[in-house]
Structures are given as C-alpha cells and as structure tokens.
C-alpha atoms as a PDB file:
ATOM      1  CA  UNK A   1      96.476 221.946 195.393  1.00  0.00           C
ATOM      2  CA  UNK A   2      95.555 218.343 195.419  1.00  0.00           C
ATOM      3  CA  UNK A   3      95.901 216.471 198.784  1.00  0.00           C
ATOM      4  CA  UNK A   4      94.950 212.693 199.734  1.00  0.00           C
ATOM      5  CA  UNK A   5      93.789 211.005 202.390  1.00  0.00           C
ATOM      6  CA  UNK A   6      94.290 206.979 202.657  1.00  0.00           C
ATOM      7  CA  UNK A   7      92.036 205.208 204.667  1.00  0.00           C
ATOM      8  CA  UNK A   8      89.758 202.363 204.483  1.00  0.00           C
ATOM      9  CA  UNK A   9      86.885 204.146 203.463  1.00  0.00           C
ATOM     10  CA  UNK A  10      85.759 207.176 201.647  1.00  0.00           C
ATOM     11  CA  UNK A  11      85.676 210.580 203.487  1.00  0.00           C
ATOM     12  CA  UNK A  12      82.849 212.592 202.133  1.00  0.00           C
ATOM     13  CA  UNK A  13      82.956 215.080 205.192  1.00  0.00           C
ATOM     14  CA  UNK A  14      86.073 216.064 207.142  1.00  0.00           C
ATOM     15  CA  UNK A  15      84.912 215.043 211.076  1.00  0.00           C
ATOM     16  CA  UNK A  16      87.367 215.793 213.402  1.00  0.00           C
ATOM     17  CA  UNK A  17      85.426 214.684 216.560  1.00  0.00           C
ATOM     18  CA  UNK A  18      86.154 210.882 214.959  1.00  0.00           C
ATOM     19  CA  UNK A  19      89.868 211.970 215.222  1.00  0.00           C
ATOM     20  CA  UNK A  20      91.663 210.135 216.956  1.00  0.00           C
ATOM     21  CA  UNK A  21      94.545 212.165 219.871  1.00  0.00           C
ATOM     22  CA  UNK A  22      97.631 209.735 219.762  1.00  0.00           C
ATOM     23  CA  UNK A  23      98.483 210.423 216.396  1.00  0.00           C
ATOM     24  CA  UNK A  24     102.324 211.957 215.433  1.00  0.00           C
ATOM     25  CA  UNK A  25     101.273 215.220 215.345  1.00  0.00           C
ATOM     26  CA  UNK A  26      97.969 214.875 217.672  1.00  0.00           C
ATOM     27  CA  UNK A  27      94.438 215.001 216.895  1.00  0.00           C
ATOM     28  CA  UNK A  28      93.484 216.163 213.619  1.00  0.00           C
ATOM     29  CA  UNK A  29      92.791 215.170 209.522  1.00  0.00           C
ATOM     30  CA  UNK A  30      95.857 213.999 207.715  1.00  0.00           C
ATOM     31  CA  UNK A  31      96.572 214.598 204.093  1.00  0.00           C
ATOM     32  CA  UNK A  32      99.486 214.485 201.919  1.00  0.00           C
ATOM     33  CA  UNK A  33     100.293 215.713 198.536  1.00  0.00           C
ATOM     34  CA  UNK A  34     101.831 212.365 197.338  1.00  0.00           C
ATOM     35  CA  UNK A  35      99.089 209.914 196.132  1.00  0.00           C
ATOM     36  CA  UNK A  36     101.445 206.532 196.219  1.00  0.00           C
ATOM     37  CA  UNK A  37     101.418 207.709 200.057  1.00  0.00           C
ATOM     38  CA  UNK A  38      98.125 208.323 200.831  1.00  0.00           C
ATOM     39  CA  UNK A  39      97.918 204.703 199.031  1.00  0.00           C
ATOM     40  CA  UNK A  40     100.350 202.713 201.178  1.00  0.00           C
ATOM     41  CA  UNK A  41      98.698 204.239 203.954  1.00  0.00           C
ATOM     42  CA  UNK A  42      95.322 203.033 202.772  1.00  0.00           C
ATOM     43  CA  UNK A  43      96.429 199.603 202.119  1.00  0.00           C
ATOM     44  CA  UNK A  44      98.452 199.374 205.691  1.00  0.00           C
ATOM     45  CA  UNK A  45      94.816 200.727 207.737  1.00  0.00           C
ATOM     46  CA  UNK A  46      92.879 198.444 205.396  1.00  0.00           C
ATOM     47  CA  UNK A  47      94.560 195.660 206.415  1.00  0.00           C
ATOM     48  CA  UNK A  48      94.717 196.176 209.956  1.00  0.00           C
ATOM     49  CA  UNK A  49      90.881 196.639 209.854  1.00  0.00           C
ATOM     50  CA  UNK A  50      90.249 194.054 206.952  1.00  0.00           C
ATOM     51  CA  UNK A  51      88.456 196.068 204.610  1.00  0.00           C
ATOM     52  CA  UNK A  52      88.928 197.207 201.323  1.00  0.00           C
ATOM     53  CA  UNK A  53      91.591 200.567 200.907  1.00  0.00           C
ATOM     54  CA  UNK A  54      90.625 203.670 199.555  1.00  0.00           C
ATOM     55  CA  UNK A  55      91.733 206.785 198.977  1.00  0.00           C
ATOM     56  CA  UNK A  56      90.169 210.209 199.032  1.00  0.00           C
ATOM     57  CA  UNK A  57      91.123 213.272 197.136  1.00  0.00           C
ATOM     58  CA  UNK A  58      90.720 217.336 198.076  1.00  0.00           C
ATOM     59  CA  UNK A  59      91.184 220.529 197.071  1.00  0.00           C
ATOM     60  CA  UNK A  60      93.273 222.209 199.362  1.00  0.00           C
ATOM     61  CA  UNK A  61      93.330 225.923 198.819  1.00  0.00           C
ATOM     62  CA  UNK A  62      96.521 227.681 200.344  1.00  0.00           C
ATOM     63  CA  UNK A  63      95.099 230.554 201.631  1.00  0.00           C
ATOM     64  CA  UNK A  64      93.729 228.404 204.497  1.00  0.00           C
ATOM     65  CA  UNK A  65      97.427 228.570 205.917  1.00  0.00           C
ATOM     66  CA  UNK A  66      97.043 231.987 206.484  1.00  0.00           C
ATOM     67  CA  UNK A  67      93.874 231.447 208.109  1.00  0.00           C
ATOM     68  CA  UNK A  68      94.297 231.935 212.459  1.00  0.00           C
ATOM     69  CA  UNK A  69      91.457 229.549 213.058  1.00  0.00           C
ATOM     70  CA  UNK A  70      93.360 226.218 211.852  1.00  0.00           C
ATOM     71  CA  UNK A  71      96.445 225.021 213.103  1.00  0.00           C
ATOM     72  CA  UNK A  72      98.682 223.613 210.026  1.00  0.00           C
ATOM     73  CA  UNK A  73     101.756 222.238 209.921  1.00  0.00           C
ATOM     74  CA  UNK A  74     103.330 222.045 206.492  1.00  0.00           C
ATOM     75  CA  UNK A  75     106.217 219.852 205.615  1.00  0.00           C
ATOM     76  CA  UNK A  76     107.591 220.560 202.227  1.00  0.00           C
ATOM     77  CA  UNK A  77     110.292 217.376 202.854  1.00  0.00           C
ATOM     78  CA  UNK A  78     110.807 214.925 204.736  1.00  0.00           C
ATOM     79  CA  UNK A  79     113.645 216.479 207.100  1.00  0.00           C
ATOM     80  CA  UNK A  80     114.509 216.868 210.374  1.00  0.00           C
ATOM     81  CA  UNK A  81     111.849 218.999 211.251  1.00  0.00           C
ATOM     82  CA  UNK A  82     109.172 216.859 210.340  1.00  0.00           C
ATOM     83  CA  UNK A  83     111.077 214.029 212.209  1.00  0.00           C
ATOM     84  CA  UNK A  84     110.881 215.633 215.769  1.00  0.00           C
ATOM     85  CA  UNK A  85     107.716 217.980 215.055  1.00  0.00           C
ATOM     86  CA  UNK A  86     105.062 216.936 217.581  1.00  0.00           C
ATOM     87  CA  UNK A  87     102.128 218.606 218.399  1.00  0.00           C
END
C-alpha cells in the first residue's frame, strides 16, 4: 500500500533517533494512507518552520504488521479508538 509522510522536507531514509517522544502516539515515523493529509500536515510543519512543504511517499508492505519487531498501530477510521489510543 501507499502511505505519506508530510513534512517540510523530503525523507529519503526513515531515522527514528530524529523522532521526536511527545508525539500522540509517542516516538516513532508517522504515515497515513490519505495524501490531502499527509499534505495539510506538510503545509501546517512548513509553516511553523518557514520552509517549503513536502510530502514523501512509501511502499508499505502489510506483512510488516505481522512482524514482532515493530510496534504498529493501525487505524482503519477515525473512531474512538484512535481518539484515546496513546502509546
């Protein structure tokens, strides 16, 4: 599946130690499957930081949920869940 990330630069290489820990669901890389998010997102952090946004596509291959060594969370909605889900 495609995901995006919007930031205010290009992410050529996933680096989780530049991660930051205060985010909603702690540290870690955050992608969506909806592009028009991943570009409001980009435009919000690019203005904060005055730069330019941009937004970064992947291939995310599924069977990586089913891997032990990453912790996922999947939201297939917005729902309650996802509301209260923390870390």
């Amino acid at each position: 599946m495609q995901v995006y990330h919007g930031s205010y630069m290009e992410i050529t290489e996933i680096d989780l130690s530049k991660s930051q820990t205060n985010k909603d669901f702690g540290k870690g890389f955050y992608v969506t499957k909806f592009r028009n998010h991943a570009e409001t997102w980009a435009k919000n952090i690019a203005n904060r930081y005055h730069k330019e946004p941009f937004v970064t596509e992947f291939t995310f291959y599924e069977r990586a949920f089913e891997d032990e060594r990453y912790k996922i969370l999947r939201f297939d909605d917005y729902n309650r869940h996802w509301f209260f889900c923390s870390a």
